[in-house]
C-alpha atoms as a PDB file:
ATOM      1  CA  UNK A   1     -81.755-124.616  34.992  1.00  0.00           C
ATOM      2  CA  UNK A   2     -80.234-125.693  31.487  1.00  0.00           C
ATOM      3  CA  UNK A   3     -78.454-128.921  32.413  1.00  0.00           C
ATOM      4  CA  UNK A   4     -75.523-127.465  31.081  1.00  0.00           C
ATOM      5  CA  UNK A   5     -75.521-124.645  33.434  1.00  0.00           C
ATOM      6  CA  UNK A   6     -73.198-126.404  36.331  1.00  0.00           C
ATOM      7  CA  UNK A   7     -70.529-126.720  33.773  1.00  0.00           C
ATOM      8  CA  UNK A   8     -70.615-123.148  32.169  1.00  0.00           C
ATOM      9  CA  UNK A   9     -70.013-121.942  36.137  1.00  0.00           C
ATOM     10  CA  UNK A  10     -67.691-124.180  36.128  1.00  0.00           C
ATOM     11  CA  UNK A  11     -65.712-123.083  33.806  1.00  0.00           C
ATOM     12  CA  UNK A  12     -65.723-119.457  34.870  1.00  0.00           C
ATOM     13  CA  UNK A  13     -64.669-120.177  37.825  1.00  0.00           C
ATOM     14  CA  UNK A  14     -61.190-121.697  36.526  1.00  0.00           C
ATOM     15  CA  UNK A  15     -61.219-118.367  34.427  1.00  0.00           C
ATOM     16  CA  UNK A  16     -61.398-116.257  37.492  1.00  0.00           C
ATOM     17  CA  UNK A  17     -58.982-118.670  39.399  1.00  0.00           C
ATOM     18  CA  UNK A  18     -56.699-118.273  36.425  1.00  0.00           C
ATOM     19  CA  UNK A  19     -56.821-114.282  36.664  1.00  0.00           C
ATOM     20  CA  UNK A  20     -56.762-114.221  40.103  1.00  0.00           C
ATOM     21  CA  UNK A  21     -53.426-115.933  40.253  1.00  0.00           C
ATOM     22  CA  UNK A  22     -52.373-113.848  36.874  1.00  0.00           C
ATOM     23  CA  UNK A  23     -53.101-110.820  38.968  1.00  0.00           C
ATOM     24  CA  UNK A  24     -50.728-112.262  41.886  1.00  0.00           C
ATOM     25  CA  UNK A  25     -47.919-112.925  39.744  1.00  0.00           C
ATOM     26  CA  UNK A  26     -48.116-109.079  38.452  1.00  0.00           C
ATOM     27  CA  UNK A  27     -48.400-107.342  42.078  1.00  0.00           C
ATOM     28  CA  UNK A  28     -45.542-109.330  42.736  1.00  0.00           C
ATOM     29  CA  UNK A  29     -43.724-108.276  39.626  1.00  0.00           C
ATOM     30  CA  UNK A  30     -44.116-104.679  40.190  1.00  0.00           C
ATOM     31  CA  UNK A  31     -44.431-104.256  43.800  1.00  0.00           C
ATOM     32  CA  UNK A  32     -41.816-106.725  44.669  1.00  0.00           C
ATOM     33  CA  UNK A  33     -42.431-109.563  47.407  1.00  0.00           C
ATOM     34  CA  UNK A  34     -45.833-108.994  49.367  1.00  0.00           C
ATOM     35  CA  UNK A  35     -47.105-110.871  52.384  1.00  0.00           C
ATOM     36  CA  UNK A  36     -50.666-112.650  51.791  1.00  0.00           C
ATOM     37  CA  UNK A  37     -51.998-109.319  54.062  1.00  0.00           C
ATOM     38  CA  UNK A  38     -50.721-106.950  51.709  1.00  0.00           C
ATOM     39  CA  UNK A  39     -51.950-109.128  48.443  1.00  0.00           C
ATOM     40  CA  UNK A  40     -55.327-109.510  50.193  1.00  0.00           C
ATOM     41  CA  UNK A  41     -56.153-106.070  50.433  1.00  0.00           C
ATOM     42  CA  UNK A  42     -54.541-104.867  47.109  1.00  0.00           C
ATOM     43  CA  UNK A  43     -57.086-107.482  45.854  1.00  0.00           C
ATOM     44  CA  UNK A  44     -59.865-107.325  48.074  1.00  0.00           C
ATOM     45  CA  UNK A  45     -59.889-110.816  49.237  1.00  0.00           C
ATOM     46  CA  UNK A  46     -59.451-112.103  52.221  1.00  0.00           C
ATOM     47  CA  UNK A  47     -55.817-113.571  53.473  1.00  0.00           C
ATOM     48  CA  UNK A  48     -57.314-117.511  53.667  1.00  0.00           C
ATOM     49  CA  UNK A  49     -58.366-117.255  49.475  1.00  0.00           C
ATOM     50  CA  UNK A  50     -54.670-115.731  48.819  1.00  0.00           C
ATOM     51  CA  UNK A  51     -53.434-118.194  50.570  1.00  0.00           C
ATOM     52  CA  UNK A  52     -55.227-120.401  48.586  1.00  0.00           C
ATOM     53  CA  UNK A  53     -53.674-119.351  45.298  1.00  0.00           C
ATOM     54  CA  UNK A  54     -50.412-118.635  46.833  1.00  0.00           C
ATOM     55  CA  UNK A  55     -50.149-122.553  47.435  1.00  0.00           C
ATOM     56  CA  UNK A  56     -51.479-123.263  43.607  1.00  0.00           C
ATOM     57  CA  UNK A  57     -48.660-120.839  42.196  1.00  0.00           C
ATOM     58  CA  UNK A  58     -45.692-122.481  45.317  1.00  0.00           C
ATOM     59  CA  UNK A  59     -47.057-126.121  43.785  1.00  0.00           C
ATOM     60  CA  UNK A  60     -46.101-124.389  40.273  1.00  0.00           C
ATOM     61  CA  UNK A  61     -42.793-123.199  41.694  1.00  0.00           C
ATOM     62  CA  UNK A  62     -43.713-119.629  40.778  1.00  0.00           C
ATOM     63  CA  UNK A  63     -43.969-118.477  44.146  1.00  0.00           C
ATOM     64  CA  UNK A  64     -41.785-118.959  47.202  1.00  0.00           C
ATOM     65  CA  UNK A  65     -41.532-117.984  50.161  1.00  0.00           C
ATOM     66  CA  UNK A  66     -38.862-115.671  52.284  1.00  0.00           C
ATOM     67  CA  UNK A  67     -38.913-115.083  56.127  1.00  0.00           C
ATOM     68  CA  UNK A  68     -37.901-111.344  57.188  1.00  0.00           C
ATOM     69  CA  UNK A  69     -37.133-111.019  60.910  1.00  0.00           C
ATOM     70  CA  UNK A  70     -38.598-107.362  62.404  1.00  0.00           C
ATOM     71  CA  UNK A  71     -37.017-107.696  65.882  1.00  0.00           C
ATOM     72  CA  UNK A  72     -38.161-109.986  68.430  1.00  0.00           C
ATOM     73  CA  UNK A  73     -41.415-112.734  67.593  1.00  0.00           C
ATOM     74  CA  UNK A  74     -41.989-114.607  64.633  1.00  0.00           C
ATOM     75  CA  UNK A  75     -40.765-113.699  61.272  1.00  0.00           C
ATOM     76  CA  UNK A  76     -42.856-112.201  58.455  1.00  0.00           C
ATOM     77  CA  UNK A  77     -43.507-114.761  55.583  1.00  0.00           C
ATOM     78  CA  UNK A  78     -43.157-112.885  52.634  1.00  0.00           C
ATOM     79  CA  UNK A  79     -43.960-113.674  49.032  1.00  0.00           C
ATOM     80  CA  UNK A  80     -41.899-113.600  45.757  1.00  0.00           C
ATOM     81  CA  UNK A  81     -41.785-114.286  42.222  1.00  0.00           C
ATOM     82  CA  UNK A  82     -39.107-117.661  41.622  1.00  0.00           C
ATOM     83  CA  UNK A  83     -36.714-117.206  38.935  1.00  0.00           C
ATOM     84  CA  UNK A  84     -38.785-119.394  36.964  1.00  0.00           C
ATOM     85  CA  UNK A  85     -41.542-117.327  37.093  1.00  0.00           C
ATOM     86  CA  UNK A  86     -39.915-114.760  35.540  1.00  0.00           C
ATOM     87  CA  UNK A  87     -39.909-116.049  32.113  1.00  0.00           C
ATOM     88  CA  UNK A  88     -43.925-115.736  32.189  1.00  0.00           C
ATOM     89  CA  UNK A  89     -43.742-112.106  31.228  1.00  0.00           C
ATOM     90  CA  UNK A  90     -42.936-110.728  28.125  1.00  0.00           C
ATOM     91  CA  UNK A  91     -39.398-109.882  27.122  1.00  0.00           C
ATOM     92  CA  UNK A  92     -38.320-107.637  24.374  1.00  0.00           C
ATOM     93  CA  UNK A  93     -35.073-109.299  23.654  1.00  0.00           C
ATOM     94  CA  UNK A  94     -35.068-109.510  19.544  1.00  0.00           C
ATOM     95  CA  UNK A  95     -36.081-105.612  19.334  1.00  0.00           C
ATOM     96  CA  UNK A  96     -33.163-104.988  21.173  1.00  0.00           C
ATOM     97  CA  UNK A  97     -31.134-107.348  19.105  1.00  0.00           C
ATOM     98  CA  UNK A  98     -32.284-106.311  16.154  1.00  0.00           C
ATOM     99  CA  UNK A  99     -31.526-102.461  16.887  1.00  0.00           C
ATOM    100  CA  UNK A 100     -28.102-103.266  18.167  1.00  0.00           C
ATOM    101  CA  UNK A 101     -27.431-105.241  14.875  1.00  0.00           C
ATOM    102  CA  UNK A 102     -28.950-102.231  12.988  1.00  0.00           C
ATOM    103  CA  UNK A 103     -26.837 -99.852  14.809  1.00  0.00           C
ATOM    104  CA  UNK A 104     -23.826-101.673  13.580  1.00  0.00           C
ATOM    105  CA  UNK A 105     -24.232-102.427  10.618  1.00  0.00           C
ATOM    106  CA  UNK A 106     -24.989 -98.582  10.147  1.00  0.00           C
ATOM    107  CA  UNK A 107     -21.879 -97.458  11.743  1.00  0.00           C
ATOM    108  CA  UNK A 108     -19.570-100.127   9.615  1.00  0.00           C
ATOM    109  CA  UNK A 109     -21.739 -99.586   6.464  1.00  0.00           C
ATOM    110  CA  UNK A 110     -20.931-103.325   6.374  1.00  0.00           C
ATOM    111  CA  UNK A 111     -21.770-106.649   6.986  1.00  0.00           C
ATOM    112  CA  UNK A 112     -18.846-108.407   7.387  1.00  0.00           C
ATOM    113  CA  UNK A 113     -18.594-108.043  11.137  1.00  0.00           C
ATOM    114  CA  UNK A 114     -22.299-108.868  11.381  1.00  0.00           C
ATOM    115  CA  UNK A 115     -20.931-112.074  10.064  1.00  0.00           C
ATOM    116  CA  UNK A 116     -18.130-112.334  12.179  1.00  0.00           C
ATOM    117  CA  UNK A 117     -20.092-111.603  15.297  1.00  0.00           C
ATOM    118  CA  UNK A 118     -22.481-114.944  14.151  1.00  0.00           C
ATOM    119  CA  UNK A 119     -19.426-117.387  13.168  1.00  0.00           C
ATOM    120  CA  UNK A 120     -18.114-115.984  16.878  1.00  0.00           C
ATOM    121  CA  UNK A 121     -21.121-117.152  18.410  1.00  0.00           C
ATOM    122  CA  UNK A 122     -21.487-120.704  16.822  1.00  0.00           C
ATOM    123  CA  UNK A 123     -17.507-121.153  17.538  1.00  0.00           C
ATOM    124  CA  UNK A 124     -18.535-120.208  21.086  1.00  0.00           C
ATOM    125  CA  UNK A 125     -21.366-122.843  21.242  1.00  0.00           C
ATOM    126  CA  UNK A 126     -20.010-125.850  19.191  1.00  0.00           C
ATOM    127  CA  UNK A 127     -17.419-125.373  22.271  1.00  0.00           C
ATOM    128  CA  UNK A 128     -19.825-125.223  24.586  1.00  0.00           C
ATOM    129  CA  UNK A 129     -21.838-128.337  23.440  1.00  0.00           C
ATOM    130  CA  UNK A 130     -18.827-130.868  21.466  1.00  0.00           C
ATOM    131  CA  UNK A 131     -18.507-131.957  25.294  1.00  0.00           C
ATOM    132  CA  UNK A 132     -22.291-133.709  24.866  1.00  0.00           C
ATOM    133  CA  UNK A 133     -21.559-135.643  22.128  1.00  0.00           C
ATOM    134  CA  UNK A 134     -18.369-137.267  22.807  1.00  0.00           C
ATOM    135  CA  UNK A 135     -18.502-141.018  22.819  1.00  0.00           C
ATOM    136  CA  UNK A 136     -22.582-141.234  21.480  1.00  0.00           C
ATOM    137  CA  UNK A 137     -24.017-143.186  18.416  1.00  0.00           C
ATOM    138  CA  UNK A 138     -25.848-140.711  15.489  1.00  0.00           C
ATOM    139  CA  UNK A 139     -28.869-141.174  17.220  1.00  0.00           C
ATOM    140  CA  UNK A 140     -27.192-140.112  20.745  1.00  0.00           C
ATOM    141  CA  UNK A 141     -26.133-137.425  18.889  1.00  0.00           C
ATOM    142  CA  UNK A 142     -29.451-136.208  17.824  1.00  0.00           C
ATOM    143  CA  UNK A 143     -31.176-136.698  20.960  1.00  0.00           C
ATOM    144  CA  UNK A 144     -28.358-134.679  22.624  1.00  0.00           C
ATOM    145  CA  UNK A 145     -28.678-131.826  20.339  1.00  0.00           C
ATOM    146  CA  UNK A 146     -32.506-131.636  20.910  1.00  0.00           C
ATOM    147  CA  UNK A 147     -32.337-131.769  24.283  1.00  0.00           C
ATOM    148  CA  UNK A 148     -29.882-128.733  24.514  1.00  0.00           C
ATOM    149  CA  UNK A 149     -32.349-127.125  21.872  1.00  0.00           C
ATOM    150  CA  UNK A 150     -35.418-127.684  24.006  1.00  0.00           C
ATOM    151  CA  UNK A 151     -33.895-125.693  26.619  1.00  0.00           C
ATOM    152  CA  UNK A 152     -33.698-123.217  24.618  1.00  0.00           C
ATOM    153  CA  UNK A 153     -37.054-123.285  23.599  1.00  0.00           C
ATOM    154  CA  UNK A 154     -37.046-124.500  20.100  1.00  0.00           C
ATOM    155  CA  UNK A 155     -39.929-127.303  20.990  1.00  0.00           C
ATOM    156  CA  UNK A 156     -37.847-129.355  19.411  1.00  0.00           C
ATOM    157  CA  UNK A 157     -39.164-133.379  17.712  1.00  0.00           C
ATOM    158  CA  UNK A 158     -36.868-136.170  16.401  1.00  0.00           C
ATOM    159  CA  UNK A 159     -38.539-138.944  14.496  1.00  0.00           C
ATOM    160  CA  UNK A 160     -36.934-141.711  11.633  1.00  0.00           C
ATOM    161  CA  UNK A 161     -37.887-141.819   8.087  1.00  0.00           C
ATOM    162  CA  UNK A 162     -36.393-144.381   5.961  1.00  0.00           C
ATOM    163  CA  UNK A 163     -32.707-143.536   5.916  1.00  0.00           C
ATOM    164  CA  UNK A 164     -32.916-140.100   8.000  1.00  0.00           C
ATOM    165  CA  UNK A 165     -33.298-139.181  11.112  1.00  0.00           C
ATOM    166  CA  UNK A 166     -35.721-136.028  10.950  1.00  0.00           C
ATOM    167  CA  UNK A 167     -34.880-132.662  13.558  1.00  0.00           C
ATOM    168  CA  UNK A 168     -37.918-130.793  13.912  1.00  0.00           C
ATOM    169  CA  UNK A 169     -37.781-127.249  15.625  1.00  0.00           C
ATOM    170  CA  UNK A 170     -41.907-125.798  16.101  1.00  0.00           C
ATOM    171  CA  UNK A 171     -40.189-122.908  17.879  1.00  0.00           C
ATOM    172  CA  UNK A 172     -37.552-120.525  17.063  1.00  0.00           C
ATOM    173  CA  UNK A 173     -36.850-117.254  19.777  1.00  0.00           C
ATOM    174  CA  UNK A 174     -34.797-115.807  17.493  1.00  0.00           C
ATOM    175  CA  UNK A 175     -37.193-116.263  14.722  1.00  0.00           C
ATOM    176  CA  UNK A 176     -37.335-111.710  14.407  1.00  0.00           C
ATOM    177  CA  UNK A 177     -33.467-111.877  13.967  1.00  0.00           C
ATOM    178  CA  UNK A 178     -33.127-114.864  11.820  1.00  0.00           C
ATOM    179  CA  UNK A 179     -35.359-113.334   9.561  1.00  0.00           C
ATOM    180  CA  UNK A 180     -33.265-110.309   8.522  1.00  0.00           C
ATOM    181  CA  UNK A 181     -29.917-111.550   9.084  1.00  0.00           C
ATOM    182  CA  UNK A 182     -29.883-114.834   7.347  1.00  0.00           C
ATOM    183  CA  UNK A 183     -26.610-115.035   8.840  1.00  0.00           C
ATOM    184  CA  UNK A 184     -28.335-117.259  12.339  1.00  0.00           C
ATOM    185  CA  UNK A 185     -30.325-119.798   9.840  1.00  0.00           C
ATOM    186  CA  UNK A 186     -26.831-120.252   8.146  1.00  0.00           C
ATOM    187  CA  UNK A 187     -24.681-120.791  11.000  1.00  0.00           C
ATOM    188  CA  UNK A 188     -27.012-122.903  13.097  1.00  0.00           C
ATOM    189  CA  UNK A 189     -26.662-125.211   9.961  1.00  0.00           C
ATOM    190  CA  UNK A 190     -23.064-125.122  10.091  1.00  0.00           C
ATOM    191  CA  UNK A 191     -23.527-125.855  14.075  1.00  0.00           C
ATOM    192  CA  UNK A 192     -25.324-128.714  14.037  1.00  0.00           C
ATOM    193  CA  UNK A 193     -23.240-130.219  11.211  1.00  0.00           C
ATOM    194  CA  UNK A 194     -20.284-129.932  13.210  1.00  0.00           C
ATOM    195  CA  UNK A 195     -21.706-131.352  16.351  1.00  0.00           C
ATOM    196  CA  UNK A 196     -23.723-134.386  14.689  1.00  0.00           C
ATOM    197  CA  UNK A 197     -20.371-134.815  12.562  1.00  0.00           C
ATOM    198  CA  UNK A 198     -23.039-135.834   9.493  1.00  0.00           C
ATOM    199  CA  UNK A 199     -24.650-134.342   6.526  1.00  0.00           C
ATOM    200  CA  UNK A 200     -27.478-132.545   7.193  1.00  0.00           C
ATOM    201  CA  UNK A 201     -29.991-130.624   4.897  1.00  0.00           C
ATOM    202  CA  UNK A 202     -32.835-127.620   6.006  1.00  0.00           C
ATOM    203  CA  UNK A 203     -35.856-128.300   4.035  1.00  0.00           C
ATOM    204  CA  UNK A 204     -37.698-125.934   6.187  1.00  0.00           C
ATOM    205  CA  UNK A 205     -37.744-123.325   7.575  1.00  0.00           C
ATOM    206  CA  UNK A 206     -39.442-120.810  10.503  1.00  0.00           C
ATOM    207  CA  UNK A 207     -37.886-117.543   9.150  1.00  0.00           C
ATOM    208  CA  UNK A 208     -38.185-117.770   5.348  1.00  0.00           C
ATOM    209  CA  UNK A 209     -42.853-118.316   6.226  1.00  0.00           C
ATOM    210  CA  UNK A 210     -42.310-122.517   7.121  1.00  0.00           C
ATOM    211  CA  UNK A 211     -44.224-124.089   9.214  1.00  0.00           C
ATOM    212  CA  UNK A 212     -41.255-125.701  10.901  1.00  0.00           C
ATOM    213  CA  UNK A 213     -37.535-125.661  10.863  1.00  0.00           C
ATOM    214  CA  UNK A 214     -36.760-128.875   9.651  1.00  0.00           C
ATOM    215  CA  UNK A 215     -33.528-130.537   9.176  1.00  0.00           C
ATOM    216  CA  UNK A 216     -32.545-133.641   7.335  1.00  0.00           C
ATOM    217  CA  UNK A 217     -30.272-135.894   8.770  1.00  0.00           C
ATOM    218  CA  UNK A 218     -28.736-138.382   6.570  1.00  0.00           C
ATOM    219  CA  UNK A 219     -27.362-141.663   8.636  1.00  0.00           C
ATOM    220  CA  UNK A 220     -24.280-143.232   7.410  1.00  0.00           C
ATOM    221  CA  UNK A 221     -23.385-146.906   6.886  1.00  0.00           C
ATOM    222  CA  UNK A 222     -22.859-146.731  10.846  1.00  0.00           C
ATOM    223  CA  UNK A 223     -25.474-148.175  12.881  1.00  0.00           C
ATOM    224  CA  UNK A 224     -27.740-145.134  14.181  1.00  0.00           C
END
């Protein structure tokens, strides 16, 4: 035996693990909530290893469990997919988006209420988030803003260089949309300008081939 033979098994065995729960998560996508009998034999396991990874994805909180009373005895445990679970599988939200936006600007033959559609969006949000920053230092500010980001999965990294406070977003979900209507880059600036209440510049960015979105932050004679 090659000595590194123990570790090689090793690692196919997480593989497997990781399919087997995979495969879980789908039956439980398309067949709706399943009780460890009925994922056992769709898998041709036995109940115990289900179990198993039925405990690994409830420890994940992708997996809960629901009782359903049949008449008299114990209830049946059931299996289903948590809400946060759901966000593992693909969605096809921007193609949507983008043929909505398509559709519109076709039947207008114009962009202006493509534009007015954005500047109603960032209204809606700078309402939705001026709350956050009331009462907070720059700094606050920026830490705020990336939070609220980061739930929206921008991935989102603040750091200080000299003068500036630097806004880094690694992720953009609307990167498809932003990239043919320029109007989302634009008023996301205007957005955070508003709620940082300070001059901000993009030097990068996602949908024009950057690496990063990357914003500038320029910090005032105020303390940050």
């Amino acid at each position: 035996m090659h000595p590194h033979d123990d570790g090689s098994r090793s690692a196919v065995r997480t593989q497997q693990l990781g399919s087997t729960r995979q495969t879980i998560l789908g039956l439980l996508k398309t067949s709706g909530p399943q009780t460890a009998n009925q994922l056992a034999a769709a898998l041709g396991m036995t109940e115990m290893g289900v179990r198993r990874h039925l405990n690994a994805l409830a420890k994940e909180q992708c997996v809960e469990v629901e009782l359903v009373r049949q008449g008299p005895g114990r209830p049946m445990h059931r299996y289903r997919l948590t809400e946060a679970a759901q966000a593992l599988f693909p969605k096809n939200y921007s193609v949507l988006a983008l043929d909505l936006l398509g559709e519109l600007e076709e039947q207008t033959a114009s962009t202006e209420l493509i534009e007015a559609l954005f500047r109603g969006r960032k209204r809606k949000l700078l309402e939705r988030y001026a709350p956050h920053m009331e009462g907070k230092s720059l700094r606050q500010r920026v830490d705020a803003l990336a939070a609220i980001q980061n739930a929206g999965g921008y991935m989102v990294s603040v750091s200080e260089e000299k003068d500036e406070l630097v806004l880094d977003e690694h992720n953009c979900p609307i990167a498809q949309v932003a990239g043919r209507y320029q109007q989302a880059c634009a008023c996301e600036l205007e957005l955070f300008e508003a709620l940082l209440d300070a001059p901000l510049e993009r030097t990068e960015c996602l949908s024009k081939g950057g690496d990063k979105c990357r914003y500038r932050i320029r910090v005032k004679s105020s303390p940050i």
